[in-house]
PDB file of N, CA and C in Angstrom:
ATOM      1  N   UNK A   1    -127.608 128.549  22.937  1.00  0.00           N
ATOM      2  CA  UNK A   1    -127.012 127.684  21.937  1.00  0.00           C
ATOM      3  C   UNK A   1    -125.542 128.071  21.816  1.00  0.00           C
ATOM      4  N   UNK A   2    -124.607 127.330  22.129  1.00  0.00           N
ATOM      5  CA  UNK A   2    -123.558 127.407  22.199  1.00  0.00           C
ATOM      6  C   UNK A   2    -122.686 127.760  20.349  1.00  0.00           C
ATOM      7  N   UNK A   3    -121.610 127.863  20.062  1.00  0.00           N
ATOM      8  CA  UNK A   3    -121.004 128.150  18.712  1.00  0.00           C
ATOM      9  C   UNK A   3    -120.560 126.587  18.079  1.00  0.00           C
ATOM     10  N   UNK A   4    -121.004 125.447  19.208  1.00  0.00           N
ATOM     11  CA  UNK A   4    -120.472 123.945  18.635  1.00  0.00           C
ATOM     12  C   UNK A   4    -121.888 123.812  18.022  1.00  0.00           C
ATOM     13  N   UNK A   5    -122.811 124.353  18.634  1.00  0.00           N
ATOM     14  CA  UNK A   5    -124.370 123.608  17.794  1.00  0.00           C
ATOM     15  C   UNK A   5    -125.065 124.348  16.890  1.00  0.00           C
ATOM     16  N   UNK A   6    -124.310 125.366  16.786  1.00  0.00           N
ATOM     17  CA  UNK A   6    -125.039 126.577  15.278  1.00  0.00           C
ATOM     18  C   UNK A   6    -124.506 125.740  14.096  1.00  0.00           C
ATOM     19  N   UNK A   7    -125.677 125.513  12.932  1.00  0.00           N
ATOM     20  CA  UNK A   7    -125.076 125.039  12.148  1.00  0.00           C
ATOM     21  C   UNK A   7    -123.915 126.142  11.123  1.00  0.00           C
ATOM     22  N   UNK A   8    -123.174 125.929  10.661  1.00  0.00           N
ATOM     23  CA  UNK A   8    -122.030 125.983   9.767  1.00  0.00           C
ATOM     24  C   UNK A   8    -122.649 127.278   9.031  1.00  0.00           C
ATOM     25  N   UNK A   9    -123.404 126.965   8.356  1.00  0.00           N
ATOM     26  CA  UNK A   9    -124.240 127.723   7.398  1.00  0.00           C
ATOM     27  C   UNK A   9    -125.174 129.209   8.032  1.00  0.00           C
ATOM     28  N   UNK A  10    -125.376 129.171   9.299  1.00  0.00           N
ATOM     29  CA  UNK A  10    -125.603 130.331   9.764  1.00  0.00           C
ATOM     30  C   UNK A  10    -124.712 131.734   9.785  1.00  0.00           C
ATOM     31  N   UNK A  11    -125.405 132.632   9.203  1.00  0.00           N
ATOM     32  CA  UNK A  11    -124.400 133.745   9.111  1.00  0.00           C
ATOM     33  C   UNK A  11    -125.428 134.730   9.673  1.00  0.00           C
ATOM     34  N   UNK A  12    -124.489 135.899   9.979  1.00  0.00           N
ATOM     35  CA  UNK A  12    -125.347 136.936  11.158  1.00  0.00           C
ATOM     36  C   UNK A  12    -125.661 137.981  10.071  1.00  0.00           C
ATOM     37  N   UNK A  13    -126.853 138.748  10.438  1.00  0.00           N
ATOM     38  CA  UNK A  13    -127.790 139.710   9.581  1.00  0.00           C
ATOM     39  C   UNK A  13    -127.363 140.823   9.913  1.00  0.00           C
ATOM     40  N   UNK A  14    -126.938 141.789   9.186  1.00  0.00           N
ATOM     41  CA  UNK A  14    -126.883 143.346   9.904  1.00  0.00           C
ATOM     42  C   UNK A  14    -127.351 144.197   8.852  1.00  0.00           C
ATOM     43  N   UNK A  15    -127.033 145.421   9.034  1.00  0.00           N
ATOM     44  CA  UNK A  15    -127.295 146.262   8.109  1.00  0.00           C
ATOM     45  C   UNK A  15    -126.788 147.534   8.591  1.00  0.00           C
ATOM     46  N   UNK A  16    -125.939 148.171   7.660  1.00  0.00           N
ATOM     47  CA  UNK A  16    -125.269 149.347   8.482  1.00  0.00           C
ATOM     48  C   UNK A  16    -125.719 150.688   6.901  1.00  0.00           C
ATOM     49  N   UNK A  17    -126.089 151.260   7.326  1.00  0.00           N
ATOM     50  CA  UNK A  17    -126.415 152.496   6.950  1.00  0.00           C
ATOM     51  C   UNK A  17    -125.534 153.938   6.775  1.00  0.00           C
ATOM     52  N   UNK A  18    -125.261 154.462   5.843  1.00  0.00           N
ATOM     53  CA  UNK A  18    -124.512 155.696   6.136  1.00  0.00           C
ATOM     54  C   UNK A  18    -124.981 156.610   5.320  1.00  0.00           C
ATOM     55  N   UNK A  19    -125.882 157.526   5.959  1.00  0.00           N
ATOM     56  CA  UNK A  19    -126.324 158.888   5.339  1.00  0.00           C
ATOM     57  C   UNK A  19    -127.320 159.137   4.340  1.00  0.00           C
ATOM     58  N   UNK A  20    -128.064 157.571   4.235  1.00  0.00           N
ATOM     59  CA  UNK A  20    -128.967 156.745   3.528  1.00  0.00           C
ATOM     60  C   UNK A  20    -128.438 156.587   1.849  1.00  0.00           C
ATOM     61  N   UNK A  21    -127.000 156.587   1.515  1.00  0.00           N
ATOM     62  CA  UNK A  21    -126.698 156.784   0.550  1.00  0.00           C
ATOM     63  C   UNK A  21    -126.239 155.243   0.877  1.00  0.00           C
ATOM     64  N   UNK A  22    -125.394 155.061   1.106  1.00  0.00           N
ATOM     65  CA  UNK A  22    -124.618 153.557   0.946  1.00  0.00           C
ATOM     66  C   UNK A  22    -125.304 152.164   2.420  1.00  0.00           C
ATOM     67  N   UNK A  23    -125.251 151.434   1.924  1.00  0.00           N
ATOM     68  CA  UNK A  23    -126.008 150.224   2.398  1.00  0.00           C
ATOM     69  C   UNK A  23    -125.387 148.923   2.275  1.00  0.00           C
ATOM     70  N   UNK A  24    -124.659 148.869   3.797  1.00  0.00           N
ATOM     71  CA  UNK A  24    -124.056 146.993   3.594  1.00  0.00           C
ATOM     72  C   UNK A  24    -124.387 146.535   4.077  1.00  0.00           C
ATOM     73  N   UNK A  25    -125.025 145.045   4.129  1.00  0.00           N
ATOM     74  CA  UNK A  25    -125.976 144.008   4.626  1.00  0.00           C
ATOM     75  C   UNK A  25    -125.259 142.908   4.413  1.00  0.00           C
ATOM     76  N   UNK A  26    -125.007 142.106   5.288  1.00  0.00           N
ATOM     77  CA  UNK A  26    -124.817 140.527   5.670  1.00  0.00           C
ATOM     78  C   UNK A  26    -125.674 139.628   6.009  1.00  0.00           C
ATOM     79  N   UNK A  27    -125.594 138.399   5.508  1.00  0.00           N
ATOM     80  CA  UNK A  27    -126.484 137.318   6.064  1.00  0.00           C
ATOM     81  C   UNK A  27    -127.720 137.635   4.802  1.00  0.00           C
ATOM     82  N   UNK A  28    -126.827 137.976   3.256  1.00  0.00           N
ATOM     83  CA  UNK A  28    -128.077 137.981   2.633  1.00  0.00           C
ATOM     84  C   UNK A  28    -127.863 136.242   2.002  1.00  0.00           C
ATOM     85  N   UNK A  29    -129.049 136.015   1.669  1.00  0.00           N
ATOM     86  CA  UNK A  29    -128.852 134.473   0.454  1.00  0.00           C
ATOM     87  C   UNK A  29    -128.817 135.053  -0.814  1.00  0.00           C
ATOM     88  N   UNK A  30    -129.865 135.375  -1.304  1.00  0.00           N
ATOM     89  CA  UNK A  30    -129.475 136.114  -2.400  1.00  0.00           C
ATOM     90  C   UNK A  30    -130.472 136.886  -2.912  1.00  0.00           C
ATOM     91  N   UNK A  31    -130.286 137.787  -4.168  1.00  0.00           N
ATOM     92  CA  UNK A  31    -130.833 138.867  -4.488  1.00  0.00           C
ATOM     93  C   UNK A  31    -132.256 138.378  -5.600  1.00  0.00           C
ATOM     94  N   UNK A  32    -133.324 138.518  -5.006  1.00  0.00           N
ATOM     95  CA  UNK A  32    -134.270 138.460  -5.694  1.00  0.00           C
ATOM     96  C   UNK A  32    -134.932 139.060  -6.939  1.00  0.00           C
ATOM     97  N   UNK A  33    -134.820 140.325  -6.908  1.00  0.00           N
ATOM     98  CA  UNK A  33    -134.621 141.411  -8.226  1.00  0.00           C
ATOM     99  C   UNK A  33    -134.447 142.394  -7.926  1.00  0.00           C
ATOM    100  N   UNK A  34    -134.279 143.420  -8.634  1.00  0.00           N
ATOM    101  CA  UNK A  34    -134.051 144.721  -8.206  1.00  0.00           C
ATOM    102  C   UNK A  34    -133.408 145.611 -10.026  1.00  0.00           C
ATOM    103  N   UNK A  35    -134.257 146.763  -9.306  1.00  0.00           N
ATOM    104  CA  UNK A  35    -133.970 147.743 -10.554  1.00  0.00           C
ATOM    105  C   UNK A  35    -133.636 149.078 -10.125  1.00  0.00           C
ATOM    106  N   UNK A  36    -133.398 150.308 -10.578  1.00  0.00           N
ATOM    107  CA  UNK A  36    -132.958 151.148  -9.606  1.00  0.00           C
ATOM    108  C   UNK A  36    -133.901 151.765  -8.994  1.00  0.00           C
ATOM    109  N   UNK A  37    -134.846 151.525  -8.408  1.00  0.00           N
ATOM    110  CA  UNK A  37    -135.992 152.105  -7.312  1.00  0.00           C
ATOM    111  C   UNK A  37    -136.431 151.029  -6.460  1.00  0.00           C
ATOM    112  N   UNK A  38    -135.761 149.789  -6.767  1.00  0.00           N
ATOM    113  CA  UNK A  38    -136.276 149.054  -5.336  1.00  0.00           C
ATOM    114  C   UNK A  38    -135.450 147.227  -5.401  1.00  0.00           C
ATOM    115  N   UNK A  39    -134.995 147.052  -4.685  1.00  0.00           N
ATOM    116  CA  UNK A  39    -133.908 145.488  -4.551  1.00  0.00           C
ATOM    117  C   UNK A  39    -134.481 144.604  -3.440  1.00  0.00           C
ATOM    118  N   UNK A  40    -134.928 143.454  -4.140  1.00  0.00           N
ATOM    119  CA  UNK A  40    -135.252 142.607  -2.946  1.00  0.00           C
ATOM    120  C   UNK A  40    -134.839 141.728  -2.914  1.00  0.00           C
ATOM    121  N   UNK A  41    -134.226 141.479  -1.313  1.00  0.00           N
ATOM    122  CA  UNK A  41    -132.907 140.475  -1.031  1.00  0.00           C
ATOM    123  C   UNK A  41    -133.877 139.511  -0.049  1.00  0.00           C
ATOM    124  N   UNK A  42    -133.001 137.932  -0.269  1.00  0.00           N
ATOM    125  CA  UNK A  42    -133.575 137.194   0.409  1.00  0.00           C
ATOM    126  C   UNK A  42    -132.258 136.852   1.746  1.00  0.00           C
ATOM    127  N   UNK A  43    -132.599 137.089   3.113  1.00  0.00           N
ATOM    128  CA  UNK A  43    -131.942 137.252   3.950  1.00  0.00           C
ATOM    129  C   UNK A  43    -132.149 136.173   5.226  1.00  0.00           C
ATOM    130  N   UNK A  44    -131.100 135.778   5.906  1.00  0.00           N
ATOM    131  CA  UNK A  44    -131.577 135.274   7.200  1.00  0.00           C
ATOM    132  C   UNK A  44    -132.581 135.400   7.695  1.00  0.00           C
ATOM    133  N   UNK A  45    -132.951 136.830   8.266  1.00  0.00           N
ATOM    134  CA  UNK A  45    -134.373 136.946   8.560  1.00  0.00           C
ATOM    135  C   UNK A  45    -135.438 137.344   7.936  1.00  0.00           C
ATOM    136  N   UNK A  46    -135.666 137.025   6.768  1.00  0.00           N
ATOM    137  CA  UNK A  46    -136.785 137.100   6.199  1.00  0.00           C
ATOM    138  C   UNK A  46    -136.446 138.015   4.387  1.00  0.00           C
ATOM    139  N   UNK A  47    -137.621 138.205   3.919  1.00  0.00           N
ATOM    140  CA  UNK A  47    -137.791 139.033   2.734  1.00  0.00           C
ATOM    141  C   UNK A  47    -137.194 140.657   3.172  1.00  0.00           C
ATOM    142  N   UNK A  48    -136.460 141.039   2.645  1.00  0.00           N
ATOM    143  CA  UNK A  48    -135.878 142.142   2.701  1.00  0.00           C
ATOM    144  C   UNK A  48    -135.850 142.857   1.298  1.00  0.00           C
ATOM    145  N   UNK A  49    -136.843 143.975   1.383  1.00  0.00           N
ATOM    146  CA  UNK A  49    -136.471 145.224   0.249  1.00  0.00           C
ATOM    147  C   UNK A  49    -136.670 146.639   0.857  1.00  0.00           C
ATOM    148  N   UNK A  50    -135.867 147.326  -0.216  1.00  0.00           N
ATOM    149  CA  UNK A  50    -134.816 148.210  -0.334  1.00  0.00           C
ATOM    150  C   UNK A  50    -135.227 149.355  -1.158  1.00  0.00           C
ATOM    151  N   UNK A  51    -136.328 150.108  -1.068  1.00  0.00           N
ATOM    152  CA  UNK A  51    -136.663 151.222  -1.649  1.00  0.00           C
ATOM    153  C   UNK A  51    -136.099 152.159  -1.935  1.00  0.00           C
ATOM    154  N   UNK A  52    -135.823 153.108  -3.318  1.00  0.00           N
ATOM    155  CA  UNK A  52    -135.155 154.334  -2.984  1.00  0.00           C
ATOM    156  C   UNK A  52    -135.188 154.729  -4.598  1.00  0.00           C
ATOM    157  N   UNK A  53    -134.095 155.859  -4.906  1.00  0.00           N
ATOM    158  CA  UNK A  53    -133.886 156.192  -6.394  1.00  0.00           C
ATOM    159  C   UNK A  53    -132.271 155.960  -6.335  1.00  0.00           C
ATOM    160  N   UNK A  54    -131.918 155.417  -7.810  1.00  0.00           N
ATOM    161  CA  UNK A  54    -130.808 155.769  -8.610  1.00  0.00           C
ATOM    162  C   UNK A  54    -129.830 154.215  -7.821  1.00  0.00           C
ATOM    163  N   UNK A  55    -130.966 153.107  -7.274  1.00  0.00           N
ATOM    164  CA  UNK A  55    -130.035 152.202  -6.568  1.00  0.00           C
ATOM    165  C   UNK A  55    -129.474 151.440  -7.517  1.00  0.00           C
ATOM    166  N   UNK A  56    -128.033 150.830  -6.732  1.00  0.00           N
ATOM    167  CA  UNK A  56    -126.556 150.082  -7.944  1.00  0.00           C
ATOM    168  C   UNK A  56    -126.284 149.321  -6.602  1.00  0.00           C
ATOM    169  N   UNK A  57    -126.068 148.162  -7.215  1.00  0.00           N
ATOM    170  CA  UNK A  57    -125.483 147.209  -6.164  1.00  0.00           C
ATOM    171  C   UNK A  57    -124.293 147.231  -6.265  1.00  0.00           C
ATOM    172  N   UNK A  58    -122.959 147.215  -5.669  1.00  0.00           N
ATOM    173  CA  UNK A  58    -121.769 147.402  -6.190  1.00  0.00           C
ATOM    174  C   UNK A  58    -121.169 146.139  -5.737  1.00  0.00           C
ATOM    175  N   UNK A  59    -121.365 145.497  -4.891  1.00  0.00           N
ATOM    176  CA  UNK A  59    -120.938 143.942  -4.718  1.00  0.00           C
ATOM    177  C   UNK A  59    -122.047 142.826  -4.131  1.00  0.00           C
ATOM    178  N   UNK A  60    -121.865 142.055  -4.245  1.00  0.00           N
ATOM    179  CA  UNK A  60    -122.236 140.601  -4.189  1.00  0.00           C
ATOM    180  C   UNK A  60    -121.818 139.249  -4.102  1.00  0.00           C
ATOM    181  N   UNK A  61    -121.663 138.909  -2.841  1.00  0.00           N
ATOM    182  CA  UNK A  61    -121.063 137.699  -2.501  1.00  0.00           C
ATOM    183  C   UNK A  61    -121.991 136.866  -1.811  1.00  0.00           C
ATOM    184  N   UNK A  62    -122.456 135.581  -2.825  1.00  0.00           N
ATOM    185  CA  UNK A  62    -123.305 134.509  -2.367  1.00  0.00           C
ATOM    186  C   UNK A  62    -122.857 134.008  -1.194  1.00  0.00           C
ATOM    187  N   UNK A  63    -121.375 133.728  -1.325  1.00  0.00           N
ATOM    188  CA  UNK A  63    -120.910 133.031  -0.443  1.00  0.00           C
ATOM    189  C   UNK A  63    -120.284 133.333   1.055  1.00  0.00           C
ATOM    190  N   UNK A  64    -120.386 134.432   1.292  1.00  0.00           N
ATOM    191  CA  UNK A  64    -119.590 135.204   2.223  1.00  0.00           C
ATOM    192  C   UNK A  64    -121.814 135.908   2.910  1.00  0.00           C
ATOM    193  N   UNK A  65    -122.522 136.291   1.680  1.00  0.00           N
ATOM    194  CA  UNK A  65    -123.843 136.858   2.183  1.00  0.00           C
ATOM    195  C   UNK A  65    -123.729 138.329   2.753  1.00  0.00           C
ATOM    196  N   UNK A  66    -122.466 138.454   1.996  1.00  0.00           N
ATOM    197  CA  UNK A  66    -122.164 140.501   1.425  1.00  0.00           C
ATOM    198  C   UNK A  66    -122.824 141.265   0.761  1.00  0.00           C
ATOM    199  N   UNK A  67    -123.426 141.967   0.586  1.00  0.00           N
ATOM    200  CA  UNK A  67    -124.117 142.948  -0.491  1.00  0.00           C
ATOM    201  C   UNK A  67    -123.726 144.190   0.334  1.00  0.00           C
ATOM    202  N   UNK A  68    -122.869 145.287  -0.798  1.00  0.00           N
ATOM    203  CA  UNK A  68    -122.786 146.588  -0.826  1.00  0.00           C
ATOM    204  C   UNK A  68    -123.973 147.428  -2.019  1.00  0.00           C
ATOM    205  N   UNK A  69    -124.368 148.066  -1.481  1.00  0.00           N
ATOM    206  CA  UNK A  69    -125.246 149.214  -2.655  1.00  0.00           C
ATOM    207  C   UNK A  69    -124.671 150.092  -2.101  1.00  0.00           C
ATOM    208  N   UNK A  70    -125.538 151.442  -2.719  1.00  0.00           N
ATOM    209  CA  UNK A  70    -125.690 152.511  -3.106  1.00  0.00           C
ATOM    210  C   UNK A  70    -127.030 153.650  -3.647  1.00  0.00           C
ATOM    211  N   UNK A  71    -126.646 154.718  -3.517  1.00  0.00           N
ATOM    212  CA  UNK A  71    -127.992 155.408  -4.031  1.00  0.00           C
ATOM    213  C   UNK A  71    -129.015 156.093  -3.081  1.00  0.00           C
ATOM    214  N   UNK A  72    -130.062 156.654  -3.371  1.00  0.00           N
ATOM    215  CA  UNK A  72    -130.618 157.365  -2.646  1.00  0.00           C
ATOM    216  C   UNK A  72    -131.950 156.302  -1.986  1.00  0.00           C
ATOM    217  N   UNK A  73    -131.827 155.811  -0.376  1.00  0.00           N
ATOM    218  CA  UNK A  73    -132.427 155.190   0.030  1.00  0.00           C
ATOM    219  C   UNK A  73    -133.200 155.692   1.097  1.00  0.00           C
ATOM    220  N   UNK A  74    -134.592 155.376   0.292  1.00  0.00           N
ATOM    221  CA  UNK A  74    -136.221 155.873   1.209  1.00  0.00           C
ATOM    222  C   UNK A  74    -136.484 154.742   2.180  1.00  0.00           C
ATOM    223  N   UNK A  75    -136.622 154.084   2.247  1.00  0.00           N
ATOM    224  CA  UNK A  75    -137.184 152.384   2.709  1.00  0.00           C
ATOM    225  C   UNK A  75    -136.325 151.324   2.533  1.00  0.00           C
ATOM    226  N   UNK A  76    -136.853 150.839   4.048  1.00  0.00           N
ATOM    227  CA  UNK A  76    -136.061 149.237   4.350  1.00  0.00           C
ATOM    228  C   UNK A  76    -137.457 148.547   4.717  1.00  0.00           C
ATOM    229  N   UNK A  77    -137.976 147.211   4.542  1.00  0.00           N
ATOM    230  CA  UNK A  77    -139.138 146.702   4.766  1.00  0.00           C
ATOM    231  C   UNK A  77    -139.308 145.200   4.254  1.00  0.00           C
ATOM    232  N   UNK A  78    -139.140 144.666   5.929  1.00  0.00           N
ATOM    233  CA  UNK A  78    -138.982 143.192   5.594  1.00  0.00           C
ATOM    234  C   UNK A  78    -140.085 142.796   5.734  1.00  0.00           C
ATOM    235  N   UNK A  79    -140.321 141.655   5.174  1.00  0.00           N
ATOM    236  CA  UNK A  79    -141.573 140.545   5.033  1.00  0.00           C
ATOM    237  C   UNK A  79    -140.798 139.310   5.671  1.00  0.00           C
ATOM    238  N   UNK A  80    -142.214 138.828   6.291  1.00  0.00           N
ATOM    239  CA  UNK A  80    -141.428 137.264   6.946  1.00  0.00           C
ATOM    240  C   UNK A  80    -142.195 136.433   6.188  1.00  0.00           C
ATOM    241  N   UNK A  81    -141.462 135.302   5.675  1.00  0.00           N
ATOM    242  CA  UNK A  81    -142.041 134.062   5.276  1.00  0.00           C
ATOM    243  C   UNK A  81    -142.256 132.711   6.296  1.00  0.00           C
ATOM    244  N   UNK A  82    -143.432 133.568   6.871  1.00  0.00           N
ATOM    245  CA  UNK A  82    -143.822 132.274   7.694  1.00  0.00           C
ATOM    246  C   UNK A  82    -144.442 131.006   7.272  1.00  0.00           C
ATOM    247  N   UNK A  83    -144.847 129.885   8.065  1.00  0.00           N
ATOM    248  CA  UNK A  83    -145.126 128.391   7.632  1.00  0.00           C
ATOM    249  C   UNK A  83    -146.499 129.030   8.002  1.00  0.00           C
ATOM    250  N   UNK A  84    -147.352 128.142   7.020  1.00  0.00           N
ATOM    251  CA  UNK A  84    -148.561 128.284   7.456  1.00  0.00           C
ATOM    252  C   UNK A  84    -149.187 128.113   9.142  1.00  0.00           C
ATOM    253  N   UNK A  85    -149.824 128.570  10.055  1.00  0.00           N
ATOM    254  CA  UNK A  85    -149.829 128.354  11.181  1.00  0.00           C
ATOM    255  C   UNK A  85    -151.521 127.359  10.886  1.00  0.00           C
ATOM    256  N   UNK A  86    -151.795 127.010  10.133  1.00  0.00           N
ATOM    257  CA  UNK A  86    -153.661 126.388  10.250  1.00  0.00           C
ATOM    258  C   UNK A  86    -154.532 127.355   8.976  1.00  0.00           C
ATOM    259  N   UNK A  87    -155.313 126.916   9.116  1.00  0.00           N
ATOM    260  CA  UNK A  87    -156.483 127.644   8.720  1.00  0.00           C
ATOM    261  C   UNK A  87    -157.169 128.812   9.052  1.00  0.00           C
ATOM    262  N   UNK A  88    -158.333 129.190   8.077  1.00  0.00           N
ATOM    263  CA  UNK A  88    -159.090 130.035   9.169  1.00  0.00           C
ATOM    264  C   UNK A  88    -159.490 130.167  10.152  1.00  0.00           C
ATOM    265  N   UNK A  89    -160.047 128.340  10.346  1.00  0.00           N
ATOM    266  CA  UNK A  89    -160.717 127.511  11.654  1.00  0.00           C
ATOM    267  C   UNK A  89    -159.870 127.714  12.714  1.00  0.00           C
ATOM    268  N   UNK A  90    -158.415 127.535  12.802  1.00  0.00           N
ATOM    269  CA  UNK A  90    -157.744 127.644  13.598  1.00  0.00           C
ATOM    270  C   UNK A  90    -156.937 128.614  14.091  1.00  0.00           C
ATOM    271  N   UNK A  91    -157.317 129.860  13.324  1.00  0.00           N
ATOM    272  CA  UNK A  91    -157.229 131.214  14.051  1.00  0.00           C
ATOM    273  C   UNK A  91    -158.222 131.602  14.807  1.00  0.00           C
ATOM    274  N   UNK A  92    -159.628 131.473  14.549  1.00  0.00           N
ATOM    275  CA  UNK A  92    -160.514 131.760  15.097  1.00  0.00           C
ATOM    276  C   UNK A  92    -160.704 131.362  16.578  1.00  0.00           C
ATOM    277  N   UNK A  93    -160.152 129.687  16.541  1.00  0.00           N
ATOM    278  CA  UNK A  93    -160.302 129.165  18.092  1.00  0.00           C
ATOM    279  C   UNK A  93    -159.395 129.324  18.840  1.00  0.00           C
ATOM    280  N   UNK A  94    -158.606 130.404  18.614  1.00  0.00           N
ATOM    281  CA  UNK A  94    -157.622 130.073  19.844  1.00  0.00           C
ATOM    282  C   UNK A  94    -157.443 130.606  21.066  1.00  0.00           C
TER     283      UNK A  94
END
């Protein structure tokens, strides 16, 4: 897929880590809740939370899909929100 047919609205996911204290992530949509032991961000690729103690978000940009934290971080652990694929029936037969 070339950069003429990505839509506009696609932004790239990363996550850069330093020393498990500080945490910047792109390509978030936005922040689902979070208190200081655990933040869950809704991201390009999927459900994203953020386990740890003493966590502070220190920025937030909807529009850009910036988030800086902070704090002492145990766990990263995404969930995908997939489409339903069928039923039971149609796991079984395949």
């Amino acid at each position: 897929m070339s950069n003429e047919e990505r839509p506009v609205s696609a932004k790239k996911h990363n996550l850069i880590m330093e020393d498990r204290a500080v945490l910047n992530v792109t390509g978030v949509i936005d922040v689902s809740g979070f208190d200081d032991e655990k933040i869950l961000l809704t991201t390009q690729k999927g459900e994203l939370t953020v386990g740890g103690y003493s966590l502070h978000i220190n920025k937030f940009s909807q529009e850009t899909g910036e988030l800086d934290l902070d704090g002492e971080i145990c766990s990263l652990s995404y969930t995908e929100t997939k489409q339903s694929e069928g039923g039971f029936f149609s796991k079984l037969f395949r």
